[in-house]
PDB file of N, CA and C in Angstrom:
ATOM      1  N   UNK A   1     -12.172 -39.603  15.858  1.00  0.00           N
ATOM      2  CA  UNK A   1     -13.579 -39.924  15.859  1.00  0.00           C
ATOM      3  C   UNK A   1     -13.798 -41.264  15.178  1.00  0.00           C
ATOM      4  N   UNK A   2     -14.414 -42.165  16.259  1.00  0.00           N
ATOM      5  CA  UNK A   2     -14.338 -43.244  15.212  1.00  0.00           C
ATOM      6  C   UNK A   2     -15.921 -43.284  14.746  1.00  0.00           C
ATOM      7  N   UNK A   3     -16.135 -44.386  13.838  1.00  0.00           N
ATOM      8  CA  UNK A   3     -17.281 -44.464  13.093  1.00  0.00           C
ATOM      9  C   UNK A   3     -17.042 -43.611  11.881  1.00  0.00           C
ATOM     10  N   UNK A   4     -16.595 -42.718  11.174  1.00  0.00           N
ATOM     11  CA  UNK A   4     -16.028 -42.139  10.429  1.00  0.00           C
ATOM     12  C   UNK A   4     -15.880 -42.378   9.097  1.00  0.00           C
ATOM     13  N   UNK A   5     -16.573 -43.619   8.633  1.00  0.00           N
ATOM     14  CA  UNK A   5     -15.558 -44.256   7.135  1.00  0.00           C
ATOM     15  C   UNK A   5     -17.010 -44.823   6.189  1.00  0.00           C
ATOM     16  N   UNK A   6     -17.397 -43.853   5.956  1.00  0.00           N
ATOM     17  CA  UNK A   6     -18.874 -44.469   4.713  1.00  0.00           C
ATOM     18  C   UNK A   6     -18.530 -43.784   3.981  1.00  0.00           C
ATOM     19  N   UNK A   7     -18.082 -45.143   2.821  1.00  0.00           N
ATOM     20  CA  UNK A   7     -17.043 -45.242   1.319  1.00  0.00           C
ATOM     21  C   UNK A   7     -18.470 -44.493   0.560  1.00  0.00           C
ATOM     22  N   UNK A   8     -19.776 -44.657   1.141  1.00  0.00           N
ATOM     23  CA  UNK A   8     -20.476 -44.018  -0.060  1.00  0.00           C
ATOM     24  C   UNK A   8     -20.143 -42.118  -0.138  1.00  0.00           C
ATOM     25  N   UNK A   9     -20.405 -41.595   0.980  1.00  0.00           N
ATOM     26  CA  UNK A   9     -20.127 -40.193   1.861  1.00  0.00           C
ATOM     27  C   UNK A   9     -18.680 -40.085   0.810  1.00  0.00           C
ATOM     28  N   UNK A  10     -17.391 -40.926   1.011  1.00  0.00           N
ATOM     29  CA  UNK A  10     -16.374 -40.730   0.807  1.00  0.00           C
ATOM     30  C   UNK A  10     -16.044 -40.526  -0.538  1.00  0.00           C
ATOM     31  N   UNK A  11     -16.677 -40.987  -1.336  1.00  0.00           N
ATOM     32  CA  UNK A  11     -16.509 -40.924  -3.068  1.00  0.00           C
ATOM     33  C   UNK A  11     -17.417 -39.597  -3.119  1.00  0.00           C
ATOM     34  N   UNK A  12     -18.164 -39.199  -2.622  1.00  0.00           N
ATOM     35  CA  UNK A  12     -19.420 -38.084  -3.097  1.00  0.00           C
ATOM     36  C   UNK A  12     -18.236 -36.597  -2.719  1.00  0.00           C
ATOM     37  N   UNK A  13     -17.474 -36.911  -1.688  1.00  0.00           N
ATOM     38  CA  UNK A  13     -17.032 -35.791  -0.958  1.00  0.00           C
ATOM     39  C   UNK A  13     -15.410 -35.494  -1.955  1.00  0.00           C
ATOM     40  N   UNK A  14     -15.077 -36.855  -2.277  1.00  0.00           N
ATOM     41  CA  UNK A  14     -13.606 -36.715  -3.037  1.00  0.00           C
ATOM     42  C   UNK A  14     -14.153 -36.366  -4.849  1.00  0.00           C
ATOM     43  N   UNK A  15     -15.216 -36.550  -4.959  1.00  0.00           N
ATOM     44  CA  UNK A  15     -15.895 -35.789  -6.624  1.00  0.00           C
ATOM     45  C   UNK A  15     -16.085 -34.669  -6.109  1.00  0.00           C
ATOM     46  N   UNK A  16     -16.413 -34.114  -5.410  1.00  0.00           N
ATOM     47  CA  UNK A  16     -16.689 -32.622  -5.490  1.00  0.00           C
ATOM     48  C   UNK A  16     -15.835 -31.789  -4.811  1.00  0.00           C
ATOM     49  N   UNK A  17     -14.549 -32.348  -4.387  1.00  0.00           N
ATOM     50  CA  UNK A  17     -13.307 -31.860  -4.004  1.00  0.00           C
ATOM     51  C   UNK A  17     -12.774 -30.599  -4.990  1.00  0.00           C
ATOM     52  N   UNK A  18     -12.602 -29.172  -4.429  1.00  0.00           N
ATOM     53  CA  UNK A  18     -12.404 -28.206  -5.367  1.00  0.00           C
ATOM     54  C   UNK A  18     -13.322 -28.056  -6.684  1.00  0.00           C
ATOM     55  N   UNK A  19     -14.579 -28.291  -6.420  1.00  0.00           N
ATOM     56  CA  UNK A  19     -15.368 -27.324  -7.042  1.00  0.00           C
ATOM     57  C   UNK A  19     -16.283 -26.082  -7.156  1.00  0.00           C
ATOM     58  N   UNK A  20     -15.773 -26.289  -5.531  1.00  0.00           N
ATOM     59  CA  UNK A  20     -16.523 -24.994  -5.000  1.00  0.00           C
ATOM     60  C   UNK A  20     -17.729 -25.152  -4.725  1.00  0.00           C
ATOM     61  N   UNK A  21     -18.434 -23.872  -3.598  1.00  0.00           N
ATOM     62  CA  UNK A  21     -19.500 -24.353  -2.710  1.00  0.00           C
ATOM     63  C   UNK A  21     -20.714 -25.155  -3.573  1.00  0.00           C
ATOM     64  N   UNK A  22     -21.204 -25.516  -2.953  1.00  0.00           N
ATOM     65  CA  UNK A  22     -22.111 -26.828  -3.437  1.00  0.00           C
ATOM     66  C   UNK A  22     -23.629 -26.617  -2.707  1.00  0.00           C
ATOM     67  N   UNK A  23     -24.796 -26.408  -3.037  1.00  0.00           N
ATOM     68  CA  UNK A  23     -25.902 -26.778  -1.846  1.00  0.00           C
ATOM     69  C   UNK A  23     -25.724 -27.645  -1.516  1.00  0.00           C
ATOM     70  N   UNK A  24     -26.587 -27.872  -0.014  1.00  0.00           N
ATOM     71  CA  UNK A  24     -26.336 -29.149   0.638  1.00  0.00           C
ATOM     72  C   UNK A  24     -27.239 -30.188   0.101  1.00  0.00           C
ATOM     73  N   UNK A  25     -28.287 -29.400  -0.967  1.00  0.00           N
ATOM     74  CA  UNK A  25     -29.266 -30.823  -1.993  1.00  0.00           C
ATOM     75  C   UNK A  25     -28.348 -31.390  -2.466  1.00  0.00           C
ATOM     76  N   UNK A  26     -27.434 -30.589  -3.299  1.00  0.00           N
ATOM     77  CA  UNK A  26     -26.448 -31.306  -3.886  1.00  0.00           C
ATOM     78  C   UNK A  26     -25.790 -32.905  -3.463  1.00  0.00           C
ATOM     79  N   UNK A  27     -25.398 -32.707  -2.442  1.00  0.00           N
ATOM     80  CA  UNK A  27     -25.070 -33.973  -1.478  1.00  0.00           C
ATOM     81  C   UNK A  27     -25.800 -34.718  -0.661  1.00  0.00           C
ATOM     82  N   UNK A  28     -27.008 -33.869  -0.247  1.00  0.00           N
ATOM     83  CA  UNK A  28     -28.224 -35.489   0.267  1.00  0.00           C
ATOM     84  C   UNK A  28     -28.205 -36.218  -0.982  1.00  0.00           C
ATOM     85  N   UNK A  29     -28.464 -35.057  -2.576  1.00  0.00           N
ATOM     86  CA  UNK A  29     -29.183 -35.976  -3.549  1.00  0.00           C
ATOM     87  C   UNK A  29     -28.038 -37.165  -3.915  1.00  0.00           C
ATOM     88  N   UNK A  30     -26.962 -36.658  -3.928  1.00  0.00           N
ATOM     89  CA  UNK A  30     -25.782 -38.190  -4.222  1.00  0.00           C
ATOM     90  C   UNK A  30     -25.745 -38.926  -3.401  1.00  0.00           C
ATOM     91  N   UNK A  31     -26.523 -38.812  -2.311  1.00  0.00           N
ATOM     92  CA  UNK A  31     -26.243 -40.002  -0.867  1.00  0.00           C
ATOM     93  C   UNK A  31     -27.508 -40.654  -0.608  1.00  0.00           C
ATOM     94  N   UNK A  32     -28.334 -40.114  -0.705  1.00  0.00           N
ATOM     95  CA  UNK A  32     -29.638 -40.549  -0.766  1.00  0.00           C
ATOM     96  C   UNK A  32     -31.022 -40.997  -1.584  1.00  0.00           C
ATOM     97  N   UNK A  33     -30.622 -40.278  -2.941  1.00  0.00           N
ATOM     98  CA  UNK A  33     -31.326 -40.274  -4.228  1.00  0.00           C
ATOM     99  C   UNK A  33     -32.068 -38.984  -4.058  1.00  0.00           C
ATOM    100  N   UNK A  34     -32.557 -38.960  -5.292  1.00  0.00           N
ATOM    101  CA  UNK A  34     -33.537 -37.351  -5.176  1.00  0.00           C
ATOM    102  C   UNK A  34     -34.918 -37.293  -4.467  1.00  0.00           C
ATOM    103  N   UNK A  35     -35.013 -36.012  -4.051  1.00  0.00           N
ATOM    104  CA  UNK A  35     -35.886 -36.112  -3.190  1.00  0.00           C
ATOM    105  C   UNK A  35     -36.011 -36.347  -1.799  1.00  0.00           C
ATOM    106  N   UNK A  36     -35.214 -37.467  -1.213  1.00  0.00           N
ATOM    107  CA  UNK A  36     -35.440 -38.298  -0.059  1.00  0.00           C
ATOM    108  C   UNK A  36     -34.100 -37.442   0.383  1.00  0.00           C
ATOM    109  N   UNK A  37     -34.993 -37.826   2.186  1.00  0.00           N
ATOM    110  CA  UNK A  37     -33.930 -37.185   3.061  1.00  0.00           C
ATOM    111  C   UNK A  37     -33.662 -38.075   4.049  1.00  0.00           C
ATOM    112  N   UNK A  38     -32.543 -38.140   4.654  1.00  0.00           N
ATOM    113  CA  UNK A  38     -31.740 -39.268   5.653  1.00  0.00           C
ATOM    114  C   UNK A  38     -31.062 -38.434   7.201  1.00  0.00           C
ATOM    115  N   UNK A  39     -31.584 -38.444   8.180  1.00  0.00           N
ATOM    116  CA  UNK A  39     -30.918 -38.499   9.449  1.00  0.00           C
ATOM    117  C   UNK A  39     -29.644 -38.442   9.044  1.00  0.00           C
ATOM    118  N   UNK A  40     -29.065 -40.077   8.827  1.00  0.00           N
ATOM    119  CA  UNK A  40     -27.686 -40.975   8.866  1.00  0.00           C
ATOM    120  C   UNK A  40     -26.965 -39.604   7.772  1.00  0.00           C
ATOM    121  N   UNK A  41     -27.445 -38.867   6.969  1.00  0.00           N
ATOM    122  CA  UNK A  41     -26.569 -37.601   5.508  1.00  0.00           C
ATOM    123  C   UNK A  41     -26.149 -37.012   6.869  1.00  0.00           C
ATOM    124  N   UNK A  42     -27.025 -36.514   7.596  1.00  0.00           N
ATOM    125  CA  UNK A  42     -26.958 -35.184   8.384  1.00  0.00           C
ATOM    126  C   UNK A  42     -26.104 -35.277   9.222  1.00  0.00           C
ATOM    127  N   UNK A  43     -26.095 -36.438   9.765  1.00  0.00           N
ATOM    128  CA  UNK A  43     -25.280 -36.664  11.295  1.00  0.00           C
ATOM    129  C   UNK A  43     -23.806 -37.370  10.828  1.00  0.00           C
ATOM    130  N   UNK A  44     -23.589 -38.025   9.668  1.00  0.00           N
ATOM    131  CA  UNK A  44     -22.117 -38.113   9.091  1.00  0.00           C
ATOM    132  C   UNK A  44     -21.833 -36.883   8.467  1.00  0.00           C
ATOM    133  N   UNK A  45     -22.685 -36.393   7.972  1.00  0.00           N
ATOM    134  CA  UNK A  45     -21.867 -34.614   7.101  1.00  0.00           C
ATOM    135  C   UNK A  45     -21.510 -33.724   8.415  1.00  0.00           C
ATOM    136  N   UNK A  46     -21.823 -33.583   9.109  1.00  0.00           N
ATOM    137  CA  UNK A  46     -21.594 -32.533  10.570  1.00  0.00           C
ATOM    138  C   UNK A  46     -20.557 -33.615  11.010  1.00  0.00           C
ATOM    139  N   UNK A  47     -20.467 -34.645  11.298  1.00  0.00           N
ATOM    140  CA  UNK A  47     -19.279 -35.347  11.396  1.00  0.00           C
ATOM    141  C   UNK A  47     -18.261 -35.024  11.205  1.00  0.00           C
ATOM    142  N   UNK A  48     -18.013 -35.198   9.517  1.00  0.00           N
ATOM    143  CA  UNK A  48     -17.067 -34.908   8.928  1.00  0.00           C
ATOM    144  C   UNK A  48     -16.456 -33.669   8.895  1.00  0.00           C
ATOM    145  N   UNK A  49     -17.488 -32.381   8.735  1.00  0.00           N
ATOM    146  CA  UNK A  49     -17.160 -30.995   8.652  1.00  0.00           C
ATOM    147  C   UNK A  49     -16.375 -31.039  10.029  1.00  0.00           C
ATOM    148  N   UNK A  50     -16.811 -31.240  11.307  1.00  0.00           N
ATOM    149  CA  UNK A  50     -16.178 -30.950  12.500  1.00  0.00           C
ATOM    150  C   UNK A  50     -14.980 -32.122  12.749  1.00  0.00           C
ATOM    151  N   UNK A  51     -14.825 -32.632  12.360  1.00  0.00           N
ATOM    152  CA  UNK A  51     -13.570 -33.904  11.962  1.00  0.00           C
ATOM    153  C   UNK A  51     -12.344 -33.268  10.967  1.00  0.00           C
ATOM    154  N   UNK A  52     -13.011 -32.452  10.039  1.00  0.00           N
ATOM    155  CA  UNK A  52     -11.903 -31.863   8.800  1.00  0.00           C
ATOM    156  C   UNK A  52     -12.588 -30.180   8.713  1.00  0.00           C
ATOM    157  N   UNK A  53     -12.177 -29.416   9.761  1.00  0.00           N
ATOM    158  CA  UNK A  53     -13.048 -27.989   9.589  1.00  0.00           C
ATOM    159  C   UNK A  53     -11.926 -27.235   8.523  1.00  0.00           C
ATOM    160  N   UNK A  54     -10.784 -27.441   8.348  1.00  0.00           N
ATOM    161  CA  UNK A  54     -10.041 -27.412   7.023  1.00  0.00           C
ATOM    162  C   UNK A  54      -9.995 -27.795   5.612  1.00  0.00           C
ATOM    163  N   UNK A  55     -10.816 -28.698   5.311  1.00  0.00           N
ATOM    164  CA  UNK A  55     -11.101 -29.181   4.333  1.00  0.00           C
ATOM    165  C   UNK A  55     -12.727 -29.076   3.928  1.00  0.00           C
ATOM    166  N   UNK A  56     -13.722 -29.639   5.060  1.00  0.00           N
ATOM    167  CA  UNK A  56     -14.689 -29.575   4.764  1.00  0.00           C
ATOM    168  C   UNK A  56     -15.276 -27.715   5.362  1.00  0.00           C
ATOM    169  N   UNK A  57     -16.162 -27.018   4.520  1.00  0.00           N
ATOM    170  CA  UNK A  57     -16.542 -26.093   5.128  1.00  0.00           C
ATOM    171  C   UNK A  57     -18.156 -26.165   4.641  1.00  0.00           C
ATOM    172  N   UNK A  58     -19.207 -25.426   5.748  1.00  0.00           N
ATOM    173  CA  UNK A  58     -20.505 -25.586   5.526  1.00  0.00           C
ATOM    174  C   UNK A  58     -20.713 -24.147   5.936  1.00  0.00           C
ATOM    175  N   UNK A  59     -21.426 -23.692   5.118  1.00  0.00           N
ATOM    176  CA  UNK A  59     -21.736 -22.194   5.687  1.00  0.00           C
ATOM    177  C   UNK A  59     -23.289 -22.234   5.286  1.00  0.00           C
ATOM    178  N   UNK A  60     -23.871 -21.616   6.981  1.00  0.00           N
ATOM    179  CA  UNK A  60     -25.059 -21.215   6.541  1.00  0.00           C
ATOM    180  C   UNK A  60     -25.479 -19.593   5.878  1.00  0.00           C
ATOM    181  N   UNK A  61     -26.604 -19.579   5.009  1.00  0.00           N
ATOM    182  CA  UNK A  61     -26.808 -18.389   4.602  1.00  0.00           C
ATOM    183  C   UNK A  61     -27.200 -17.858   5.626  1.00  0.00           C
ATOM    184  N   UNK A  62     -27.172 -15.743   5.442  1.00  0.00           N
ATOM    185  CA  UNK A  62     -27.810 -15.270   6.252  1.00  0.00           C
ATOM    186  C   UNK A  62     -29.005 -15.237   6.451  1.00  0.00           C
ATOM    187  N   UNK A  63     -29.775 -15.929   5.306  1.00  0.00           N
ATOM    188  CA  UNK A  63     -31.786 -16.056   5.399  1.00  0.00           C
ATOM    189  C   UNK A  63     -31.430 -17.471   5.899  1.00  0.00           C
ATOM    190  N   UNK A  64     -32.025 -17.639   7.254  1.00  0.00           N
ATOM    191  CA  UNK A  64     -32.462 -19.055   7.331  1.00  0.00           C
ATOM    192  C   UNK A  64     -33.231 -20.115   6.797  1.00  0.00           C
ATOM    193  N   UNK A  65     -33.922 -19.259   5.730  1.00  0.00           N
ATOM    194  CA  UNK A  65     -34.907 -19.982   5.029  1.00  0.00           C
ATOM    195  C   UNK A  65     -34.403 -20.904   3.619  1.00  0.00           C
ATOM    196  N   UNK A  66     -33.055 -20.144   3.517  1.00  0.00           N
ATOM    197  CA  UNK A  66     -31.850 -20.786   2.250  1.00  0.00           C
ATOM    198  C   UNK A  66     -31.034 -21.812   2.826  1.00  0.00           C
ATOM    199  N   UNK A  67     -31.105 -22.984   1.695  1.00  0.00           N
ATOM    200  CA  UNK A  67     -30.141 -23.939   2.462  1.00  0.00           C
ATOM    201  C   UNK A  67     -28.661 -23.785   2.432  1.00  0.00           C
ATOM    202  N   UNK A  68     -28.044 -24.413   3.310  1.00  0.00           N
ATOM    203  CA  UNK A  68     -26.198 -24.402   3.572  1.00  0.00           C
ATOM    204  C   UNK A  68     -25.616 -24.977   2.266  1.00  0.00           C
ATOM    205  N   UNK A  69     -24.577 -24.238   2.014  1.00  0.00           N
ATOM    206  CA  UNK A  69     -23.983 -25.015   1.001  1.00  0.00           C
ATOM    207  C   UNK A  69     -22.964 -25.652   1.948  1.00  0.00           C
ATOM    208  N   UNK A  70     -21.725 -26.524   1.197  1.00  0.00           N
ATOM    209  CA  UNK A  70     -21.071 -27.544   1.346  1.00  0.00           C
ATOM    210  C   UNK A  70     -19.674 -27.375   0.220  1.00  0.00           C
ATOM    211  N   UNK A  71     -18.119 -26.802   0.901  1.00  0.00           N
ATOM    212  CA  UNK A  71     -17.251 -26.665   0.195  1.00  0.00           C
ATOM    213  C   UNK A  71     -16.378 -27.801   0.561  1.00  0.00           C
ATOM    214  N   UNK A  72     -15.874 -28.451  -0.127  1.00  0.00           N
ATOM    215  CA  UNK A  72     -14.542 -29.780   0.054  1.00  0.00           C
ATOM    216  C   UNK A  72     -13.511 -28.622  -0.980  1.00  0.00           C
ATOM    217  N   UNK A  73     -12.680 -28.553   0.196  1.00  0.00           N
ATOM    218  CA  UNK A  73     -11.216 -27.862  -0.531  1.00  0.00           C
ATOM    219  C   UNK A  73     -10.606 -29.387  -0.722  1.00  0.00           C
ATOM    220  N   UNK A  74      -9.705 -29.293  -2.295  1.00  0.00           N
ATOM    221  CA  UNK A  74      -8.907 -29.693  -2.580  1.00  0.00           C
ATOM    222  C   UNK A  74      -7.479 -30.468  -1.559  1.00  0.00           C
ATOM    223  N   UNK A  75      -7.206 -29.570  -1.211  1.00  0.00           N
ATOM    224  CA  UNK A  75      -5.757 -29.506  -0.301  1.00  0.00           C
ATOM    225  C   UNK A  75      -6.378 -28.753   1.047  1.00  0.00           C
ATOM    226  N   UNK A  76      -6.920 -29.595   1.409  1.00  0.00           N
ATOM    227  CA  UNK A  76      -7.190 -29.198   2.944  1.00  0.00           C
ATOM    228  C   UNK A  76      -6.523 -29.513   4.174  1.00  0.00           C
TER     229      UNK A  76
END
């Protein structure tokens, strides 16, 4: 997949490597600042998850009304 390589995405995703699931605020808020929401988070994070479905995992809750968290395994 090319297009693939935003060093900002890439430092946010290698800090939270093995810490276990994460909300997905968690990671707009390091990519975007707090509060604010970005298209460009959404459509590189689904990127990536389906680029590394071994490493990156996103699970939605069973209430749709709860947001997805966001796991980066370590050794994926």
């Amino acid at each position: 997949m090319a297009g693939l390589n935003d060093d900002k995405l890439n430092k946010i995703l290698t800090e939270a490597a093995g810490r276990g699931p994460l909300p997905w605020s968690y990671y707009r808020e390091a990519y975007c600042g707090y509060g604010r929401k970005s298209q460009r988070f959404t459509e590189m994070m689904m990127a990536y998850a389906k680029r590394w479905p071994g490493r990156i995992i996103i699970t939605r809750p069973y209430n749709v009304s709860e947001s997805p968290t966001i796991e980066v395994l370590a050794n994926g």
